[in-house]
PDB file of N, CA and C in Angstrom:
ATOM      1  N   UNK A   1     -29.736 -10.804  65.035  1.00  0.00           N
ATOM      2  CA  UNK A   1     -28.576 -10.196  64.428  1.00  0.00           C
ATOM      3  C   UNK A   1     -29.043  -9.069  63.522  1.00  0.00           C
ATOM      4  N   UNK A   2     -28.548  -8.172  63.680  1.00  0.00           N
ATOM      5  CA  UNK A   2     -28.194  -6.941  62.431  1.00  0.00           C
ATOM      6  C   UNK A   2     -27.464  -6.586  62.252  1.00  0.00           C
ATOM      7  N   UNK A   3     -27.680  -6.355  60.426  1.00  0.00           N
ATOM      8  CA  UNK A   3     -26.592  -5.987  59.424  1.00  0.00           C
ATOM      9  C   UNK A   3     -26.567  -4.887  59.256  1.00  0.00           C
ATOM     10  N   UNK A   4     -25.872  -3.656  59.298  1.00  0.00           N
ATOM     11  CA  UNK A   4     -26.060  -2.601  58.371  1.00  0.00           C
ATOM     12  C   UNK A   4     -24.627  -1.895  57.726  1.00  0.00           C
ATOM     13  N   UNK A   5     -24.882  -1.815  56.160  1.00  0.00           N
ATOM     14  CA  UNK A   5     -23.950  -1.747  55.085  1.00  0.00           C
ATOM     15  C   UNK A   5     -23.511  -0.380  54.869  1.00  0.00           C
ATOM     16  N   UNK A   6     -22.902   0.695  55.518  1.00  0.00           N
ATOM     17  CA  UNK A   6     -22.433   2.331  55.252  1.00  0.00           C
ATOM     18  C   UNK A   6     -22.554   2.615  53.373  1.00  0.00           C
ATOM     19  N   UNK A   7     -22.513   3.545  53.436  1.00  0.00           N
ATOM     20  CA  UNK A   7     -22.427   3.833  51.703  1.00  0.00           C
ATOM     21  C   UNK A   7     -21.354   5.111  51.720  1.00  0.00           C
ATOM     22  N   UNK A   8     -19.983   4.738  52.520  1.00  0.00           N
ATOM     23  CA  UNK A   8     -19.004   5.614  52.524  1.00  0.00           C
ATOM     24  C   UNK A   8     -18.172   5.124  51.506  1.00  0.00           C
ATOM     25  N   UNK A   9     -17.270   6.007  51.369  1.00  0.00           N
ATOM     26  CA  UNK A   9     -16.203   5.301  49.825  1.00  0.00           C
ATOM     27  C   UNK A   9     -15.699   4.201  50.537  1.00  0.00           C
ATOM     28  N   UNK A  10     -15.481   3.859  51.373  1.00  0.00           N
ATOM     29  CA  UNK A  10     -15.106   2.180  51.764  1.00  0.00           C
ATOM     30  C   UNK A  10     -15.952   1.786  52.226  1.00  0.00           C
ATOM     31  N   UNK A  11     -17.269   0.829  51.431  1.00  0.00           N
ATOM     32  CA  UNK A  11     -18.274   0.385  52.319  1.00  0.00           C
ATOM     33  C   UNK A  11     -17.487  -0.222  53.865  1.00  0.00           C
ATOM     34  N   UNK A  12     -18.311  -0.519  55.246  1.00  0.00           N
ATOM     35  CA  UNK A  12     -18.381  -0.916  56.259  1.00  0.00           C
ATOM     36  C   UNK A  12     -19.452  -1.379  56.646  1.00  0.00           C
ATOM     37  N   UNK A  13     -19.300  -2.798  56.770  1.00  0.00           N
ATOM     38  CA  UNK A  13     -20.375  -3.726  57.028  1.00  0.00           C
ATOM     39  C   UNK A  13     -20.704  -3.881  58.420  1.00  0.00           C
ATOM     40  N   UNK A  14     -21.427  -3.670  59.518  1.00  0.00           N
ATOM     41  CA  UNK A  14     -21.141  -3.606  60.928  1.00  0.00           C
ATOM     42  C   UNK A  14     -22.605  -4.757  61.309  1.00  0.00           C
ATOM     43  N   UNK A  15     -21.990  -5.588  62.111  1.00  0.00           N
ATOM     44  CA  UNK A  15     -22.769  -6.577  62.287  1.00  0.00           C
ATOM     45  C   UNK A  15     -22.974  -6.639  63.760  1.00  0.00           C
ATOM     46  N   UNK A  16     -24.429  -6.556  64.146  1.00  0.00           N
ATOM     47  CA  UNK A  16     -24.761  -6.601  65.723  1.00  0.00           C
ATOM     48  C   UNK A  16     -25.512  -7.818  66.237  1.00  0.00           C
ATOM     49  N   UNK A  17     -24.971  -8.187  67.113  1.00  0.00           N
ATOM     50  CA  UNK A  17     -25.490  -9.890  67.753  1.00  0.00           C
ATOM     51  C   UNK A  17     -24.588 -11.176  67.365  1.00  0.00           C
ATOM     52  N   UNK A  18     -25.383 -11.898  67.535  1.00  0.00           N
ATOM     53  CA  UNK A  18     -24.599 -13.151  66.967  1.00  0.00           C
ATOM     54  C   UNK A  18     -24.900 -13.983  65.703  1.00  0.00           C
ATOM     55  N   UNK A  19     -23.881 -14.245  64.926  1.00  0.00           N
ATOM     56  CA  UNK A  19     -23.964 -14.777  63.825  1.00  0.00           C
ATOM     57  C   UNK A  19     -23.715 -16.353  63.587  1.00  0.00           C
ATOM     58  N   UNK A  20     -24.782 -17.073  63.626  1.00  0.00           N
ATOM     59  CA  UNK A  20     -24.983 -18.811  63.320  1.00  0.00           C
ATOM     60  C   UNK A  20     -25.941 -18.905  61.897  1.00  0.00           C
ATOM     61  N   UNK A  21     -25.713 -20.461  62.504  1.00  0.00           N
ATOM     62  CA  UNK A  21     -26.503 -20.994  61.276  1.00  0.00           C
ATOM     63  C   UNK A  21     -28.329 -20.417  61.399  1.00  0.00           C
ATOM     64  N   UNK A  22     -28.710 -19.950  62.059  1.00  0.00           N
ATOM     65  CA  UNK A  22     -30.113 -19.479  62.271  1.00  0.00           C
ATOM     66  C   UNK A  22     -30.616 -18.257  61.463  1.00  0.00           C
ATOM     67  N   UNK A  23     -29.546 -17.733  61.763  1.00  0.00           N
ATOM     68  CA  UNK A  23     -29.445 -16.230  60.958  1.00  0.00           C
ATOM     69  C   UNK A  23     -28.451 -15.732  59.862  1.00  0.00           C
ATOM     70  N   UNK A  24     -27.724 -16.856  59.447  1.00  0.00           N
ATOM     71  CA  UNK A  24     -26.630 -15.968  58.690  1.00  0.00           C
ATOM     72  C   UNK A  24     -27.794 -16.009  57.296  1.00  0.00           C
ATOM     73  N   UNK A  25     -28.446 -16.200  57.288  1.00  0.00           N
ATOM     74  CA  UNK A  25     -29.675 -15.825  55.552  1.00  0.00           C
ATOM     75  C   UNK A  25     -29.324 -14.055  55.982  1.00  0.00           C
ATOM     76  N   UNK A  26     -29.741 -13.806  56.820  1.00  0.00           N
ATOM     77  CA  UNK A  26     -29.953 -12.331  56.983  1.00  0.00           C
ATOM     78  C   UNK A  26     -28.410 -11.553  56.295  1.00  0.00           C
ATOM     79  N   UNK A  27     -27.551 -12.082  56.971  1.00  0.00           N
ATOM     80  CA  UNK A  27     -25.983 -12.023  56.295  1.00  0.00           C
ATOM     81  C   UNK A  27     -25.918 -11.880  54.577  1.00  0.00           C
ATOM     82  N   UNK A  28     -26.628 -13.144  54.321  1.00  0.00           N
ATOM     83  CA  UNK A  28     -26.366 -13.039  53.031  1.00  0.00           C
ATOM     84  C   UNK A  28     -27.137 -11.905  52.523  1.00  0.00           C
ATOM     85  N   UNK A  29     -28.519 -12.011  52.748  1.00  0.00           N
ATOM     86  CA  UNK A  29     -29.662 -11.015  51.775  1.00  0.00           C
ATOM     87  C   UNK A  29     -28.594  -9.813  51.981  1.00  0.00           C
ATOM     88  N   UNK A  30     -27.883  -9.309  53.489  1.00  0.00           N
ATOM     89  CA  UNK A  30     -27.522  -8.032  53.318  1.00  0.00           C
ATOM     90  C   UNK A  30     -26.601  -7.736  52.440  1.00  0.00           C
ATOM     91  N   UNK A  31     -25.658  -8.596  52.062  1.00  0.00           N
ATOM     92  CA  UNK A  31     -24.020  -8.428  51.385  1.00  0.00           C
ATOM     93  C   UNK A  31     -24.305  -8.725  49.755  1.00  0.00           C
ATOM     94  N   UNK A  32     -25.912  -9.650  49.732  1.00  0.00           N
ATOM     95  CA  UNK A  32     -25.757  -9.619  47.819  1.00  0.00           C
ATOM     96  C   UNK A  32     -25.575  -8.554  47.183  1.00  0.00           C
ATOM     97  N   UNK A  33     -25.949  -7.301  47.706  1.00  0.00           N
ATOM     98  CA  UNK A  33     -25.466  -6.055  46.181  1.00  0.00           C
ATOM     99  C   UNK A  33     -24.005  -5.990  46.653  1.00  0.00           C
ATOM    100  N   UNK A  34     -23.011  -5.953  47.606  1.00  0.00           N
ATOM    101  CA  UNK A  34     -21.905  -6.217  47.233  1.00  0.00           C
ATOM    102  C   UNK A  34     -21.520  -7.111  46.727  1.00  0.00           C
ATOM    103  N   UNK A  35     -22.060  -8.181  46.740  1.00  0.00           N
ATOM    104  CA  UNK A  35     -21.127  -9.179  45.552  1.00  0.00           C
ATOM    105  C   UNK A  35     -21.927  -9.248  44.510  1.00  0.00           C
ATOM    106  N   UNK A  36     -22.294  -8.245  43.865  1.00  0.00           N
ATOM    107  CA  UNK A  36     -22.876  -7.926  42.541  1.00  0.00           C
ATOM    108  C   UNK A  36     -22.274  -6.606  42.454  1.00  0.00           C
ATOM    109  N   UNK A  37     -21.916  -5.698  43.141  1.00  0.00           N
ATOM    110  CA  UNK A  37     -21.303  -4.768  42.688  1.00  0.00           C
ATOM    111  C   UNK A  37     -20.480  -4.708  42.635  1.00  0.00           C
ATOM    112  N   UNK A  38     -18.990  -3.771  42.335  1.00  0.00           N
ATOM    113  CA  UNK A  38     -17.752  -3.169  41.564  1.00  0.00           C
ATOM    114  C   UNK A  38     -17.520  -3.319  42.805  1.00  0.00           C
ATOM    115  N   UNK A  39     -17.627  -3.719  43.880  1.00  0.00           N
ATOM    116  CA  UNK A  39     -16.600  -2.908  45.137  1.00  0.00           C
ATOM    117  C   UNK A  39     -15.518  -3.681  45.107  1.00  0.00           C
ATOM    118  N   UNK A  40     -14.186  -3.096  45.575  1.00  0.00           N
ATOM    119  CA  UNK A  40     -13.055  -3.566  45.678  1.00  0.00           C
ATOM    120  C   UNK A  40     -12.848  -3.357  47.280  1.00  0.00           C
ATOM    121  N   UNK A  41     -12.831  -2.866  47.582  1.00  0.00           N
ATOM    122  CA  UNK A  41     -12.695  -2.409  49.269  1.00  0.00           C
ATOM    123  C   UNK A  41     -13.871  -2.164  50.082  1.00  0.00           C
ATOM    124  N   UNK A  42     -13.165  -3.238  51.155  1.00  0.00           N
ATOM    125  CA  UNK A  42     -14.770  -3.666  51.848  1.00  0.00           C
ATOM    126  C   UNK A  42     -14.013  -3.619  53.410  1.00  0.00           C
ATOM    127  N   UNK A  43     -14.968  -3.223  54.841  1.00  0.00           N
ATOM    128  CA  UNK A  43     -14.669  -3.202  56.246  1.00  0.00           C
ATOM    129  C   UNK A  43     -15.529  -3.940  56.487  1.00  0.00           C
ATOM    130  N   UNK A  44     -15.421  -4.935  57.125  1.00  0.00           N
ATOM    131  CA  UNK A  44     -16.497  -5.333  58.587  1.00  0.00           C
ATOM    132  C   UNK A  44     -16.010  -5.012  59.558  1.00  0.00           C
ATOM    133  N   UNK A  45     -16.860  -4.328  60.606  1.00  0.00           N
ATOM    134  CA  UNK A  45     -16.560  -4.205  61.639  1.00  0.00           C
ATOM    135  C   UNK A  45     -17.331  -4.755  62.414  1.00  0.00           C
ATOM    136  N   UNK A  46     -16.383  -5.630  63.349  1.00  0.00           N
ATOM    137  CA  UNK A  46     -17.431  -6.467  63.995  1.00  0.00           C
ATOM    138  C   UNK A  46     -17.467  -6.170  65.676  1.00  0.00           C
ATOM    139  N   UNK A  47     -17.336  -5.135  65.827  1.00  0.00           N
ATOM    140  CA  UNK A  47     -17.055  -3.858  67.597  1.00  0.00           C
ATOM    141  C   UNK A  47     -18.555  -5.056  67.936  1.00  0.00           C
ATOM    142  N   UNK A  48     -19.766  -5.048  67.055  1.00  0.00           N
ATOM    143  CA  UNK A  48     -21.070  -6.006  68.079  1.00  0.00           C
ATOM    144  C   UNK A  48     -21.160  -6.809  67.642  1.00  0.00           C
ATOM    145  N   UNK A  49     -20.152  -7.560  66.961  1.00  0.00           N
ATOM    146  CA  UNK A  49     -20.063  -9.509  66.822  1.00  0.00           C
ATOM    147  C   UNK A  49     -20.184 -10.196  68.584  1.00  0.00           C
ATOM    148  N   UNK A  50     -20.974 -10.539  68.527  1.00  0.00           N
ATOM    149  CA  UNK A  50     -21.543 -11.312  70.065  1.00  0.00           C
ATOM    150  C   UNK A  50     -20.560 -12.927  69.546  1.00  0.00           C
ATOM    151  N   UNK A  51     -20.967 -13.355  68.914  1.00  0.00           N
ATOM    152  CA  UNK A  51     -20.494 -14.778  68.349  1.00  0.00           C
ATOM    153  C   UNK A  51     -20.534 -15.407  66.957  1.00  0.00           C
ATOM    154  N   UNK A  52     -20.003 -15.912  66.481  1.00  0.00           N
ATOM    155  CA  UNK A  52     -19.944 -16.434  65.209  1.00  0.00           C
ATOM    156  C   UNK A  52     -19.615 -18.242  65.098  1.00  0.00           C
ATOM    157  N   UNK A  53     -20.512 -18.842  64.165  1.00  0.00           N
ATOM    158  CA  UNK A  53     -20.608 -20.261  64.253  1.00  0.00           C
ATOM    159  C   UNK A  53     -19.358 -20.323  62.565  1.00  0.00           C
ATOM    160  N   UNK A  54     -19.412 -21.184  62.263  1.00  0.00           N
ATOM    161  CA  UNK A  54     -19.045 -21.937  61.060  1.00  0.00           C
ATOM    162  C   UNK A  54     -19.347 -21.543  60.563  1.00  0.00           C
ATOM    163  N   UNK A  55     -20.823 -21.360  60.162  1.00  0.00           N
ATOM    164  CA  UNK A  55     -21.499 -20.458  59.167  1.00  0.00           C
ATOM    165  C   UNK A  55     -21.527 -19.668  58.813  1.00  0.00           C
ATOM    166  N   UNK A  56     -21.314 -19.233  59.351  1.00  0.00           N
ATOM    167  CA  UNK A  56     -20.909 -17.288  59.596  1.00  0.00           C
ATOM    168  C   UNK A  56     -19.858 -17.342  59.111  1.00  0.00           C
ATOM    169  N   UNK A  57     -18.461 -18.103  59.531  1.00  0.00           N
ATOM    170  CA  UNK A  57     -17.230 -17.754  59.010  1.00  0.00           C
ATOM    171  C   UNK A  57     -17.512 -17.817  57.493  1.00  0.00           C
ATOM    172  N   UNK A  58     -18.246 -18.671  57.479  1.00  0.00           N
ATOM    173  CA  UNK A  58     -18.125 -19.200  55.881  1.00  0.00           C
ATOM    174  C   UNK A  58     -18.515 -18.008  55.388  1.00  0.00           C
ATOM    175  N   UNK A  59     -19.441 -17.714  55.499  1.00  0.00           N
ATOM    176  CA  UNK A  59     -20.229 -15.897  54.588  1.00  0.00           C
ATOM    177  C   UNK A  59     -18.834 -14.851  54.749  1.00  0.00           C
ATOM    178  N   UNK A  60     -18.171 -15.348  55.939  1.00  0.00           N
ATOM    179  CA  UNK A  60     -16.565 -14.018  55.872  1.00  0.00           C
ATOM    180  C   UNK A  60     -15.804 -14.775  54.461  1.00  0.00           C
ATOM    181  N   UNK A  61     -15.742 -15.551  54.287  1.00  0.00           N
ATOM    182  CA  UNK A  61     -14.940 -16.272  53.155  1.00  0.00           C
ATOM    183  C   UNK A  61     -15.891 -15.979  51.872  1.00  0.00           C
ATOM    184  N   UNK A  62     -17.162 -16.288  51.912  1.00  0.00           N
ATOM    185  CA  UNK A  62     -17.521 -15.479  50.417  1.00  0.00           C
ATOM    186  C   UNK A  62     -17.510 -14.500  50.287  1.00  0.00           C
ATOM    187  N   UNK A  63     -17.297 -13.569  51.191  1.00  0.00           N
ATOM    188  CA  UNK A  63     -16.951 -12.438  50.898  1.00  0.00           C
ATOM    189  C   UNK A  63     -15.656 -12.244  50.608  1.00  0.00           C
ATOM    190  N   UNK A  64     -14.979 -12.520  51.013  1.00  0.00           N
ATOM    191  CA  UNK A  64     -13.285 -12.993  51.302  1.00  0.00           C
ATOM    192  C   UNK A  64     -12.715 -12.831  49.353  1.00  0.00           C
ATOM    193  N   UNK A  65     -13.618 -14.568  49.437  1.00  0.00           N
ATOM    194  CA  UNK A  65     -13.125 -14.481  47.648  1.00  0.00           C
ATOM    195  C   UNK A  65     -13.738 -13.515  46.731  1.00  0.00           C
ATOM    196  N   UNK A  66     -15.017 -13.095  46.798  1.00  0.00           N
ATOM    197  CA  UNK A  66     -15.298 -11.786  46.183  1.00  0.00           C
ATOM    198  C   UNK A  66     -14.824 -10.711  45.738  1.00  0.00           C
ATOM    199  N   UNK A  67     -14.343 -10.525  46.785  1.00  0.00           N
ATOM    200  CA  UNK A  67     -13.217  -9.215  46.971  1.00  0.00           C
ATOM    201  C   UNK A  67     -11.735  -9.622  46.621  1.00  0.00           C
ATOM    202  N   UNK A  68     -11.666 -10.415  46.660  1.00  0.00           N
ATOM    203  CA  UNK A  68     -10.037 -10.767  46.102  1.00  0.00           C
ATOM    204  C   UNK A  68     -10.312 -10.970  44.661  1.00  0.00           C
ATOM    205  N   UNK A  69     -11.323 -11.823  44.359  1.00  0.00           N
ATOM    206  CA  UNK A  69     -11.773 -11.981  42.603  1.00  0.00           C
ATOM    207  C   UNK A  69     -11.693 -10.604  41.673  1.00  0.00           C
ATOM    208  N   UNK A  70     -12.329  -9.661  42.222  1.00  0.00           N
ATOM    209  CA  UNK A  70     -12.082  -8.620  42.438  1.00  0.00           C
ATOM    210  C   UNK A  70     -11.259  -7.269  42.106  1.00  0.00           C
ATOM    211  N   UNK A  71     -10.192  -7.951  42.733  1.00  0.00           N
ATOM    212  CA  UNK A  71      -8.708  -7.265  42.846  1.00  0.00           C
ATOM    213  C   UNK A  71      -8.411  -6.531  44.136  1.00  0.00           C
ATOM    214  N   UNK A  72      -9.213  -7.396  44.904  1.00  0.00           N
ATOM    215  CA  UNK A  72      -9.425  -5.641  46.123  1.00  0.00           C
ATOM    216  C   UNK A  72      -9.366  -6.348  47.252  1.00  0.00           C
ATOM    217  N   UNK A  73      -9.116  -5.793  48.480  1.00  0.00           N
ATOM    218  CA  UNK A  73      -9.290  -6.344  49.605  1.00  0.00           C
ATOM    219  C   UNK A  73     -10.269  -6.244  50.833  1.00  0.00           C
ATOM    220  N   UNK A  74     -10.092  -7.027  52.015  1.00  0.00           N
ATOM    221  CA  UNK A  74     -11.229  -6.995  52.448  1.00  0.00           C
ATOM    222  C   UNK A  74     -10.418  -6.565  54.146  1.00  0.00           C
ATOM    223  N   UNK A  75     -11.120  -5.999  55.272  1.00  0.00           N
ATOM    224  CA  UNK A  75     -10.252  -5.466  56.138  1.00  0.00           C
ATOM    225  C   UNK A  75     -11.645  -5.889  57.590  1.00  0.00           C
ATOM    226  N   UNK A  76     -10.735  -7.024  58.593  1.00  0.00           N
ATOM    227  CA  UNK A  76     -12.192  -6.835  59.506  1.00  0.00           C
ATOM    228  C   UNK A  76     -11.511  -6.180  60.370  1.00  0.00           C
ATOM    229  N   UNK A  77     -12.539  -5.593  61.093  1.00  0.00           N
ATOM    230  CA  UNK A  77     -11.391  -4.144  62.059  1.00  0.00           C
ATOM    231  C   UNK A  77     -13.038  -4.715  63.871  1.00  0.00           C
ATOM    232  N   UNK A  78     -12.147  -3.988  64.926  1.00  0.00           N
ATOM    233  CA  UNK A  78     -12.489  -4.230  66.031  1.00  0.00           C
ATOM    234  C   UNK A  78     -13.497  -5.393  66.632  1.00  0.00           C
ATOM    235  N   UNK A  79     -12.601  -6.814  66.259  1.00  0.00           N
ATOM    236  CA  UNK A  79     -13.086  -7.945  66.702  1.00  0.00           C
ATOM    237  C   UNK A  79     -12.866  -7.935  68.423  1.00  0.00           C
ATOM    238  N   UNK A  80     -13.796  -8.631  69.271  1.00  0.00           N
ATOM    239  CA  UNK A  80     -13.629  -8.912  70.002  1.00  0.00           C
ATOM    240  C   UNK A  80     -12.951 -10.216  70.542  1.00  0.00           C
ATOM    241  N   UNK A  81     -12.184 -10.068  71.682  1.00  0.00           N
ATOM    242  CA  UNK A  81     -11.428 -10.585  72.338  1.00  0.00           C
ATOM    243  C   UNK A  81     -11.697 -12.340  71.698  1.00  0.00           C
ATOM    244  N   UNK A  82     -13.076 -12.522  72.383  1.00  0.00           N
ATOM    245  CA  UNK A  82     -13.003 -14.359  71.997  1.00  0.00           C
ATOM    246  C   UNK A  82     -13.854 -14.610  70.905  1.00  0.00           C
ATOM    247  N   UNK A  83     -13.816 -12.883  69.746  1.00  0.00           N
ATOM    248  CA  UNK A  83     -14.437 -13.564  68.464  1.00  0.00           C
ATOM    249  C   UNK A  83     -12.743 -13.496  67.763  1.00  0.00           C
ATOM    250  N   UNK A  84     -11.608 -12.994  68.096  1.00  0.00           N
ATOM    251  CA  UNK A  84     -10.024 -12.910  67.728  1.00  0.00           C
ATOM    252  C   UNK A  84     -10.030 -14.274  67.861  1.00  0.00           C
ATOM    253  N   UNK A  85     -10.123 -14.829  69.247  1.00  0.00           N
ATOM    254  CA  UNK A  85      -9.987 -16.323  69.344  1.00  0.00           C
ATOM    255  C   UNK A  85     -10.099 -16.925  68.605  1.00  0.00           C
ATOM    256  N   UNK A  86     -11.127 -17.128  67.816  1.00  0.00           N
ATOM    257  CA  UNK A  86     -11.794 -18.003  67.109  1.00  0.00           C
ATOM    258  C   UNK A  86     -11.514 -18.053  65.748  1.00  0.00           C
ATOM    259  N   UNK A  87     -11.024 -16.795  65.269  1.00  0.00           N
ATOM    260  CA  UNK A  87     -10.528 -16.655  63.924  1.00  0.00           C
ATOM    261  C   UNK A  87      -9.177 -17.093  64.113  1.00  0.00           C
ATOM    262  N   UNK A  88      -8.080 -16.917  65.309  1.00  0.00           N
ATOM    263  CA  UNK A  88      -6.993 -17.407  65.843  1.00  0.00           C
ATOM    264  C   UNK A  88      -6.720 -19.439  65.225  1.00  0.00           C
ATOM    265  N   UNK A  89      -8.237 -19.736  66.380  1.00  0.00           N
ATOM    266  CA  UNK A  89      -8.037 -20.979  66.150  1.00  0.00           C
ATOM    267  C   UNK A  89      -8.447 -21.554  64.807  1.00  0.00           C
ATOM    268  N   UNK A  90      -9.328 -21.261  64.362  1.00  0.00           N
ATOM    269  CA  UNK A  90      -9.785 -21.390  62.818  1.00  0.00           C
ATOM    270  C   UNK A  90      -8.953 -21.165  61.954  1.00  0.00           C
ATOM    271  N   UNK A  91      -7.569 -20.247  62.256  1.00  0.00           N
ATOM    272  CA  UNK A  91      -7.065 -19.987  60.974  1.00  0.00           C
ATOM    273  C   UNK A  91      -7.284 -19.076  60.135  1.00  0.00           C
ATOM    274  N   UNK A  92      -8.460 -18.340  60.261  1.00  0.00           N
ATOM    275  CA  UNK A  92      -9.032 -17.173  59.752  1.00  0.00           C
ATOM    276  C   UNK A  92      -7.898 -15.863  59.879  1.00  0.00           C
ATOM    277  N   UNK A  93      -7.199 -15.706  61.162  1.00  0.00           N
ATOM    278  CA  UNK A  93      -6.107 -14.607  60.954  1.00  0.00           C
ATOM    279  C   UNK A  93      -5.473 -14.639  59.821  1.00  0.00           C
ATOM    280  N   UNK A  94      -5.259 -16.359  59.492  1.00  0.00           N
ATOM    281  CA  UNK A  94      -3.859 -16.240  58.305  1.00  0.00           C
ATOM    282  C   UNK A  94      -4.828 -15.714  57.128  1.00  0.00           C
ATOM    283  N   UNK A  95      -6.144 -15.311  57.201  1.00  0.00           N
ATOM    284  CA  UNK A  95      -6.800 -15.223  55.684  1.00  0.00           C
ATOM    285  C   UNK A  95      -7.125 -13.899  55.508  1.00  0.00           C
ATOM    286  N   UNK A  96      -7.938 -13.421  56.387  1.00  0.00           N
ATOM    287  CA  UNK A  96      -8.046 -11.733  56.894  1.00  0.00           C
ATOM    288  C   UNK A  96      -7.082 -10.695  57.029  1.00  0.00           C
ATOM    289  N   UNK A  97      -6.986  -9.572  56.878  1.00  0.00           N
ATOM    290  CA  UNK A  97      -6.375  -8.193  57.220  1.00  0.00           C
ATOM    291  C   UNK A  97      -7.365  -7.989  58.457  1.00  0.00           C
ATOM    292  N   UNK A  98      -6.441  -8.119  59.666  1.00  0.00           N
ATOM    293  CA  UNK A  98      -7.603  -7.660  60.933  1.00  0.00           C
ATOM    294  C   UNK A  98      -6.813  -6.883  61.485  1.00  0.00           C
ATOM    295  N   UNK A  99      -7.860  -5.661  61.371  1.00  0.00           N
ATOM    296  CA  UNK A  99      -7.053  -4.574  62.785  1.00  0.00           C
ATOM    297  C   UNK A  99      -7.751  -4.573  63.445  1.00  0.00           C
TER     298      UNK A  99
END
C-alpha cells in the first residue's frame, strides 16, 4: 500500500493498494501530522483503494473524529464500486461525505 498526502489548500490523501491489518501502520505514520495539525478539511481519495479490512475502516474513523473535533469535515471522493459496497454494508455511508 501507498500513501501520499497533497499539500494543496485541501489536503488529499490518495491511497494505492490495499488497506488491512498488515499495513494500515503505514496509514497511520502517514496521517499523524494531520492529526496534529490545524487541518479542518481533509479528501481521501481512494480512485486506488484495491480493498479495505476493518482496520482500515477504523483509521477512516480516526480520522473521521479528528476532523469533526476539529470543526471541519472530511470528504472521501472516487471509491470504487465494491470498496462503496463495503462502506454501504458497514454503515460507513451514513458517517462519510462520499462523492
Amino acid at each position: 500500500m501507498e500513501v501520499k498526502i497533497s499539500n494543496d489548500p485541501i489536503p488529499v490523501i490518495s491511497i494505492n493498494g490495499r488497506m488491512d491489518t498488515g499495513n494500515t501502520a503505514i496509514f497511520e505514520e502517514a496521517i499523524a501530522p494531520v492529526l496534529k495539525s490545524d487541518t479542518k478539511e481533509l479528501i481521501i481519495d481512494g480512485t486506488g483503494l484495491e480493498y479495505i479490512s476493518s482496520s482500515g475502516l477504523r483509521q477512516f474513523l480516526v480520522l473521521q473524529k479528528n476532523i469533526k473535533e476539529k470543526g471541519g469535515s472530511l470528504t472521501v471522493k472516487s471509491l470504487r464500486a465494491e470498496i462503496k459496497d463495503i462502506f454501504d454494508l458497514t454503515g460507513f455511508t451514513n458517517i462519510f461525505t462520499i462523492i
